[in-house]
Protein backbone atom coordinates (compact mmCIF):
# COMPACT_ATOMS: atom_id res chain seq x y z
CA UNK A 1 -3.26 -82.80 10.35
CA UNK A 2 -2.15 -80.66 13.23
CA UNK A 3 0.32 -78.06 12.37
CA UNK A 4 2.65 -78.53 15.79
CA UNK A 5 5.59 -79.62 14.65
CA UNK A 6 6.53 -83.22 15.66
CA UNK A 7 9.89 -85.20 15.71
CA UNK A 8 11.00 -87.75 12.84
CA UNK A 9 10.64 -91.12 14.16
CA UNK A 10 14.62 -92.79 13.79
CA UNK A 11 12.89 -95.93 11.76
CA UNK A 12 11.55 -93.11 9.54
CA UNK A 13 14.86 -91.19 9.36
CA UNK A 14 16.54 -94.28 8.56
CA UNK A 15 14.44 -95.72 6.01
CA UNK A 16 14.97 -91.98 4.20
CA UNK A 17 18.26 -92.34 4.42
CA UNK A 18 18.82 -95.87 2.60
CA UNK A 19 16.47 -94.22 -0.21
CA UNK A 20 18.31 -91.39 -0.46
CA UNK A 21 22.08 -93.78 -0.52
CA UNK A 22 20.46 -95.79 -3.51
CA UNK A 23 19.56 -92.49 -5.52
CA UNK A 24 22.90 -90.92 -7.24
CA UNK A 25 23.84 -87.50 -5.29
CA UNK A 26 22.50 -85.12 -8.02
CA UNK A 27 18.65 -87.30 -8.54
CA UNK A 28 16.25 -84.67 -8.71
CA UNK A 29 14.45 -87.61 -6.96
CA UNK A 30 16.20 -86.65 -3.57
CA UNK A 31 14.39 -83.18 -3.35
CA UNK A 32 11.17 -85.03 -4.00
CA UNK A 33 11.93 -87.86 -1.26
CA UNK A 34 12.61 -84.82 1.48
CA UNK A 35 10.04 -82.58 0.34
CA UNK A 36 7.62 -85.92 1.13
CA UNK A 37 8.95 -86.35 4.32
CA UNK A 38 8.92 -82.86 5.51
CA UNK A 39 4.84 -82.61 4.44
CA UNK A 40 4.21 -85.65 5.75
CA UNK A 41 5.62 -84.78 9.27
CA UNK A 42 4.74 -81.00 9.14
CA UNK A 43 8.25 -80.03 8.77
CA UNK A 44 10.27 -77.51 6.83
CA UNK A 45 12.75 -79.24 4.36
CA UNK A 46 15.53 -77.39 6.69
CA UNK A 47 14.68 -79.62 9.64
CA UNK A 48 14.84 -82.97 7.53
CA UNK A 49 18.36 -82.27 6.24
CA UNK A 50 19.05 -81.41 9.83
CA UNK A 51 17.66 -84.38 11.44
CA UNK A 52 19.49 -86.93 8.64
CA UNK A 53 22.61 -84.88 9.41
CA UNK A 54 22.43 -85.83 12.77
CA UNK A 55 21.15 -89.34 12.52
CA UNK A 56 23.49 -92.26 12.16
CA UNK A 57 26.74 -89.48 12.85
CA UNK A 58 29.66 -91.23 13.81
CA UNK A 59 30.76 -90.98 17.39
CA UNK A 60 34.35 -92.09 18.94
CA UNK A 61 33.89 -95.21 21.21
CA UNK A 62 35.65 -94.78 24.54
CA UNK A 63 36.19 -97.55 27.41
CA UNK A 64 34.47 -96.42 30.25
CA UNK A 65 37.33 -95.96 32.47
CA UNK A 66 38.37 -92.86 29.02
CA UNK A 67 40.02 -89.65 30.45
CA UNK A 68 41.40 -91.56 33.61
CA UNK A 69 44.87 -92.70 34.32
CA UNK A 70 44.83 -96.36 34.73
CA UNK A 71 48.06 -97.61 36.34
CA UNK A 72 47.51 -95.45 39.63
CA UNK A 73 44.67 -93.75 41.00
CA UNK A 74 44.68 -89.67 39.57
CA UNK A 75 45.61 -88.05 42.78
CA UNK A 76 48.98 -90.21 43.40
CA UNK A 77 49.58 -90.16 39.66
CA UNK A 78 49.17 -86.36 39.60
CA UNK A 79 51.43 -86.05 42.33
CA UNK A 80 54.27 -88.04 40.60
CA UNK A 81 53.56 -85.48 37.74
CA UNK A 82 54.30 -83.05 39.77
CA UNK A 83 57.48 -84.19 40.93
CA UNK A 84 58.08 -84.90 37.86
CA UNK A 85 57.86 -81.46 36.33
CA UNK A 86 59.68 -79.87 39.31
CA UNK A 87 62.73 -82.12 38.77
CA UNK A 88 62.66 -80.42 35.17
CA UNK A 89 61.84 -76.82 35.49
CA UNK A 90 64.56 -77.25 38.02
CA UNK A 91 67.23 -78.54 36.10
CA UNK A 92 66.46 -75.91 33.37
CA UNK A 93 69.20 -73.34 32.60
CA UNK A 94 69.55 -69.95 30.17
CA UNK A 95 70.01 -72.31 27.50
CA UNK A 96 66.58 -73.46 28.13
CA UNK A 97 68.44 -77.20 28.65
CA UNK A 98 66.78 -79.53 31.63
CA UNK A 99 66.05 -83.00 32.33
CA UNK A 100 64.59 -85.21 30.11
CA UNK A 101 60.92 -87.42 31.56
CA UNK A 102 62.78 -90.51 31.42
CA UNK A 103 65.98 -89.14 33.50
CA UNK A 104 63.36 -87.67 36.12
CA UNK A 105 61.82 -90.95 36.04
CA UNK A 106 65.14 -92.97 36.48
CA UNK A 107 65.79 -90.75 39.34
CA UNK A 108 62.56 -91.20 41.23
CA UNK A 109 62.57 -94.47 41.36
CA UNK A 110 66.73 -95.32 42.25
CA UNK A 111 67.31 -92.25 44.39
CA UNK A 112 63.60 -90.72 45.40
CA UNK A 113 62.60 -87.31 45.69
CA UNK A 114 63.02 -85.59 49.43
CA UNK A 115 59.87 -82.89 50.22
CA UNK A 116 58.25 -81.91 53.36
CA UNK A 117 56.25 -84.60 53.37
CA UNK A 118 59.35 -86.72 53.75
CA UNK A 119 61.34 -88.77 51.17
CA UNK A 120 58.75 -89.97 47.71
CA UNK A 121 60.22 -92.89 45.60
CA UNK A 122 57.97 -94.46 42.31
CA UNK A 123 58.36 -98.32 42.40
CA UNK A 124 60.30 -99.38 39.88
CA UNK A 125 58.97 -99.81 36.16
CA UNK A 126 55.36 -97.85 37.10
CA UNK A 127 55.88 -95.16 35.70
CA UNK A 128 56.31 -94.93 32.06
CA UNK A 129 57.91 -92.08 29.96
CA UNK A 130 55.04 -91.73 27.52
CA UNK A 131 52.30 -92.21 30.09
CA UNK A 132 54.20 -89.35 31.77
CA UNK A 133 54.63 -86.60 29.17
CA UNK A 134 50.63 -87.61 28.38
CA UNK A 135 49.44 -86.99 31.79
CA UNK A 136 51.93 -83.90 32.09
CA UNK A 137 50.35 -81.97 28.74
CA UNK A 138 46.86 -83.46 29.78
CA UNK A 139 47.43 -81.38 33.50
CA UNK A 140 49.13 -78.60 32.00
CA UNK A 141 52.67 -79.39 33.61
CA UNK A 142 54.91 -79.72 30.56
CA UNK A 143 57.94 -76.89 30.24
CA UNK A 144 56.23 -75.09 27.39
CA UNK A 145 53.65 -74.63 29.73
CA UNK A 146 55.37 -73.72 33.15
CA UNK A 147 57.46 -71.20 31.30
CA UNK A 148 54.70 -69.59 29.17
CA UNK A 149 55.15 -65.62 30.43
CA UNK A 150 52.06 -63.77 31.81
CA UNK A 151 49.95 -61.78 30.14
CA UNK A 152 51.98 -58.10 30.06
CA UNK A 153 50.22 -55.94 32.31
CA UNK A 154 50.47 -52.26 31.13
CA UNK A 155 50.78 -49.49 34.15
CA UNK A 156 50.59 -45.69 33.79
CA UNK A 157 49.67 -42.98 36.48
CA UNK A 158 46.56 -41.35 37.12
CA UNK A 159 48.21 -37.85 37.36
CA UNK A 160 51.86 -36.18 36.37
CA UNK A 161 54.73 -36.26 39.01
CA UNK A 162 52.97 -39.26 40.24
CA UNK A 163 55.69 -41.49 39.18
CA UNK A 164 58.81 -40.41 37.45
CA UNK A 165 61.12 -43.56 36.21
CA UNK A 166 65.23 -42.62 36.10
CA UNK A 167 67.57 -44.15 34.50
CA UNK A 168 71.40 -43.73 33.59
CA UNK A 169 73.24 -44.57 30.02
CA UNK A 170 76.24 -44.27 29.02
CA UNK A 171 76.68 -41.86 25.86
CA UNK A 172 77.75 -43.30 22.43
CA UNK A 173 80.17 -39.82 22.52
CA UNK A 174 81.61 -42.05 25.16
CA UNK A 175 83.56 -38.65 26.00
CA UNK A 176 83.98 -35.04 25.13
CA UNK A 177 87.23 -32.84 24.65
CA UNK A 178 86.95 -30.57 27.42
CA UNK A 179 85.24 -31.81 30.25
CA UNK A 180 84.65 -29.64 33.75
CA UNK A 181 86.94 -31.70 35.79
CA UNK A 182 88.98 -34.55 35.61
CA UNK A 183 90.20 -36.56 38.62
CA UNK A 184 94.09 -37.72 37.29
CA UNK A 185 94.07 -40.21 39.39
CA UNK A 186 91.51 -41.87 37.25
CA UNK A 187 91.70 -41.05 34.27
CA UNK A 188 89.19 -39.55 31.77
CA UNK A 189 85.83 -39.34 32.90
CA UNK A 190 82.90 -41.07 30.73
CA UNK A 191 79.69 -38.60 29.95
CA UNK A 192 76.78 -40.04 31.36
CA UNK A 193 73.14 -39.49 29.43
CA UNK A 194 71.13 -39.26 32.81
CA UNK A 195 67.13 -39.04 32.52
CA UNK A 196 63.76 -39.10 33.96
CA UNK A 197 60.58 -39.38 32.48
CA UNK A 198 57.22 -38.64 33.64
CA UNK A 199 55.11 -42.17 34.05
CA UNK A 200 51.57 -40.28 32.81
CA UNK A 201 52.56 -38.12 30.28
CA UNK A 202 56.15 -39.27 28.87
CA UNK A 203 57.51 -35.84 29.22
CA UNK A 204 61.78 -36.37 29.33
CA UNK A 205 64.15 -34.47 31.19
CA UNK A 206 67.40 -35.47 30.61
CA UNK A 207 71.05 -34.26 31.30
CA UNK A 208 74.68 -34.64 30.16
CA UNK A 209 77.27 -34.95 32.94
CA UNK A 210 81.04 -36.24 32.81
CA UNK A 211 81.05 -38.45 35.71
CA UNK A 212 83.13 -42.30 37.27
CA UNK A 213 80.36 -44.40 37.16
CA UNK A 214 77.19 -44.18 38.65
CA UNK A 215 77.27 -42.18 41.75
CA UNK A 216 74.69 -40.79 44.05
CA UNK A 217 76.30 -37.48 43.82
CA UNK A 218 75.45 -37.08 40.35
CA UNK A 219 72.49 -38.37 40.86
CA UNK A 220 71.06 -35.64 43.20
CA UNK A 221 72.51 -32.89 41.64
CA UNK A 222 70.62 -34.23 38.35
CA UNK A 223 67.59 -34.93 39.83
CA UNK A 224 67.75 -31.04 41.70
CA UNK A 225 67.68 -29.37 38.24
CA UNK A 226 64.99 -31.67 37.21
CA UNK A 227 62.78 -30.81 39.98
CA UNK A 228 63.63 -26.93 39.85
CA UNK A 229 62.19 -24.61 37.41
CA UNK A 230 63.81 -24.45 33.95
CA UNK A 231 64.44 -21.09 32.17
CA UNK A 232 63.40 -22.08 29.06
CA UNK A 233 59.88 -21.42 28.46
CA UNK A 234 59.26 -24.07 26.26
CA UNK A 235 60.61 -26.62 28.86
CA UNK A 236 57.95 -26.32 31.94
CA UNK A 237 58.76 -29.67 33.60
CA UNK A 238 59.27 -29.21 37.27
CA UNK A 239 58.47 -30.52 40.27
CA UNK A 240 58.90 -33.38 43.09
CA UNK A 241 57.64 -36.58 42.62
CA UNK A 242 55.52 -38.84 44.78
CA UNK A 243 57.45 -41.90 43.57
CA UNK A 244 60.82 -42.67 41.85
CA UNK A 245 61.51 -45.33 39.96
CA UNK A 246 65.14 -46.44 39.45
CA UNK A 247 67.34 -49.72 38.97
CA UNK A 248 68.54 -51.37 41.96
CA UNK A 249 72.27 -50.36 41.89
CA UNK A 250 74.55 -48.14 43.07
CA UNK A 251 72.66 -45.11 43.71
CA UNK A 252 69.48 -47.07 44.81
CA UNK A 253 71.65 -48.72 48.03
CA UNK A 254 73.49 -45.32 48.95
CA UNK A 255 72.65 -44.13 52.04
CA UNK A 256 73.13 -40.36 51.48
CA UNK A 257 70.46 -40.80 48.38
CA UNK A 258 68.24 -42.62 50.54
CA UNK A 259 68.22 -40.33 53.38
CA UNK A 260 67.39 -37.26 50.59
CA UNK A 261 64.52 -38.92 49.42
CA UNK A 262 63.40 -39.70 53.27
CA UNK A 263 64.03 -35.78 53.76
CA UNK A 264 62.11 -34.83 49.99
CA UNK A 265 59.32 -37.60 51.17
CA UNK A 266 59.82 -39.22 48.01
CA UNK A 267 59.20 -43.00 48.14
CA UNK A 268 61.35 -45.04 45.65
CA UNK A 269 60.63 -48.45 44.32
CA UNK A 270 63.59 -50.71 42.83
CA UNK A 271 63.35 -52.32 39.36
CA UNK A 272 63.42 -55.93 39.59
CA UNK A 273 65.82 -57.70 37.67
CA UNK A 274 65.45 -60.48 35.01
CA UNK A 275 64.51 -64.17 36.59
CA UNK A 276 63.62 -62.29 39.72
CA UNK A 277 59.69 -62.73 39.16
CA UNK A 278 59.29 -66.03 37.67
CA UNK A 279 59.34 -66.24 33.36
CA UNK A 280 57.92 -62.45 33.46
CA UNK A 281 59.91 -60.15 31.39
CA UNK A 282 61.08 -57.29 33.63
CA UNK A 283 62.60 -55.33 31.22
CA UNK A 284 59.22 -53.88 29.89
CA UNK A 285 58.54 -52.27 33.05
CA UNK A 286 61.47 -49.59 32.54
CA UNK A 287 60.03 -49.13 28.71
CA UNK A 288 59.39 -45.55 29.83
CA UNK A 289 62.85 -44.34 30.32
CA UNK A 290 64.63 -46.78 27.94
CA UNK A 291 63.00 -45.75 24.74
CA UNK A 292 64.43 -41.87 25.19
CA UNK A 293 67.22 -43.34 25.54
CA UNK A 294 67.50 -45.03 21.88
CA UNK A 295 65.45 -42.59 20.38
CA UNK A 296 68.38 -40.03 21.56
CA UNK A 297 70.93 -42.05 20.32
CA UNK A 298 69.94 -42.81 17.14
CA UNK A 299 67.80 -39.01 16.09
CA UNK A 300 70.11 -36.87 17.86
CA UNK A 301 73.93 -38.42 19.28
CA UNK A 302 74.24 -39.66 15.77
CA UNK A 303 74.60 -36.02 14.68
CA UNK A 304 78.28 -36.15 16.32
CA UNK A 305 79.75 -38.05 13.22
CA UNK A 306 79.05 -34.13 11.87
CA UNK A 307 79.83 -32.33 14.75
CA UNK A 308 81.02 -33.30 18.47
CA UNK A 309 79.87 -30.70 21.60
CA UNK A 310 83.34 -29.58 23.09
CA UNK A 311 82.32 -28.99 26.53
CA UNK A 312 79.37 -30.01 28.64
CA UNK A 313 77.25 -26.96 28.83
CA UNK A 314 77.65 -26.78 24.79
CA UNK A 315 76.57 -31.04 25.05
CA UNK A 316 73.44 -30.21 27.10
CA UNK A 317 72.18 -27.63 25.39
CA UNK A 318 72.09 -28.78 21.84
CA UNK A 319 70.17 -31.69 23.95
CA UNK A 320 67.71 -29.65 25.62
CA UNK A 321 66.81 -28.65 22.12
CA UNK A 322 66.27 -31.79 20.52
CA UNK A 323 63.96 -32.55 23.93
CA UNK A 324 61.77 -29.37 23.28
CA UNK A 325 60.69 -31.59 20.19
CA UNK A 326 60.58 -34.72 21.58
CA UNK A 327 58.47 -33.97 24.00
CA UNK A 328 55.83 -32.02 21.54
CA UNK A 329 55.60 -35.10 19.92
CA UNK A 330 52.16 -37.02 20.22
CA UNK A 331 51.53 -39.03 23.24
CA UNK A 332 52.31 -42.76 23.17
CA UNK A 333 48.29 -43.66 23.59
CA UNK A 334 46.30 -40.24 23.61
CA UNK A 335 45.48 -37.35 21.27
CA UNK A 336 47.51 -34.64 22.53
CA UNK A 337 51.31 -33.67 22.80
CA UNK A 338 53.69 -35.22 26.07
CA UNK A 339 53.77 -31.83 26.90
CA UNK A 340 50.07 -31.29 27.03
């Protein structure tokens, strides 16, 4: 017999396999019916179990016409769909509330849908509610879908005072007993935590200054000391950055800031705000600066309950202290210090 191994005929297979169903499941007398067929073919006893696993295996009957919509042809169907799941991701609000399939479906066919094409209306009783929300999971148009968020996509510069990302916060001291100046007119000021933080290596500079809001003012004098040379030795973080990073408010739209930067050639790029950029999350794009900010707030401002800075000099530089540790703290994703 030649030793090329040759297929089980199915007559074969299926003649084993009524043997083997009349045999009880632990019949030493099922090895010996394989181990037959598997010499008797040239086989290993492996391929036999494999072929009667295969043979007679159940398989779902499906019309012909299976995976096709059948009361319209796909294309118009689809296109319904897609009317369909505009109406709702439309109507949807914070609350995550929008129109139900058979609403959109009530309203397609009384009062049509108007698009550049022109005005679209579904004859009445063609469409059906749970042929709808079929066809819409089958195409990937159901909410669940159309608001799934993008993958995050994780940014950091190639080099320090690349990118520098500023911020303002309010202090939990909310105020401090003796501030530089006060305007009487209106009233006590409110002691701003202002920062910046380098994109590549996480190094923080930030500042304590009494202030009425956010003001571009402030701002500029804050970010001069950050750019100048500090005279502590264990705080080397200077410099002008090729690109600042800051919310789109106040000091953003001044005019005076704007021209400095223009003057500095230091381009700026506005954060944008949530529901601007589809389902994305926009909020983990100023990660950088906000995370000082509570790890401030809860390590070091909540040292006040103790003790409470009198003036702002006194307020900035029990700060600058608690940043000399911060940032020799390990960096967020590599082995070395911020500062390093």
């Amino acid at each position: 017999m030649s030793s090329r191994r040759s297929a089980i005929p199915s007559d074969s297979l299926l003649q084993l396999r009524q043997r083997l169903d009349r045999l009880p499941p632990k019949s030493p007398e099922r090895a010996n019916q394989i181990a037959a067929t598997a010499q008797l073919y040239g086989i290993s006893v492996t391929t036999v179990y494999r072929a009667l696993h295969l043979v007679l295996k159940p398989r779902t009957a499906h019309r012909s016409d299976h995976g096709q919509p059948r009361i319209l042809p796909p294309s118009e169907l689809e296109h319904y769909c897609e009317l369909i799941a505009a109406l709702k991701l439309r109507t949807t609000n914070k609350s995550g509330r929008h129109l139900s399939t058979g609403r959109a479906i009530q309203l397609l066919e009384e009062h049509g849908v108007e698009t550049v094409q022109g005005l679209i209306k579904s004859p009445k009783g063609l469409l059906r509610k749970q042929t709808v929300n079929r066809w819409l999971s089958r195409w990937r148009l159901d909410q669940p879908r159309l608001l799934r968020e993008p993958p995050a996509v994780r940014f950091q510069a190639e080099n320090s005072n690349d990118c520098w990302q500023f911020d303002m916060s309010p202090s939990d001291l909310k105020h401090i007993e003796r501030p530089d100046w006060v305007d009487p007119a209106r009233g006590e000021p409110t002691l701003m935590l202002f920062s910046v933080v380098d994109d590549r290596s996480g190094v923080a500079y930030q500042e304590y200054r009494c202030v009425y809001g956010e003001d571009a003012e402030s701002a500029l004098r804050f970010l001069f000391n950050a750019m100048a040379p500090k005279t502590r030795s264990d705080f080397p973080f200077q410099g002008r950055p090729k690109l600042l990073y800051l919310d789109n408010g106040p000091v953003a739209k001044n005019h005076v800031f704007q021209n400095v930067m223009q003057s500095l050639k230091v381009d700026w790029l506005t954060h944008t705000p949530a529901g601007k950029d589809g389902p994305r999350t926009t909020a983990r794009s100023k990660g950088k600066v906000e995370r000082p900010f509570r790890t401030v707030k809860e390590a070091h401002e909540t040292l006040y309950h103790f003790h409470k800075p009198e003036t702002e000099l006194q307020a900035n530089e029990w700060l600058w202290n608690y940043l000399s540790r911060y940032n020799a703290q390990r960096h967020r994703s590599e082995k070395h210090s911020r500062l390093e």
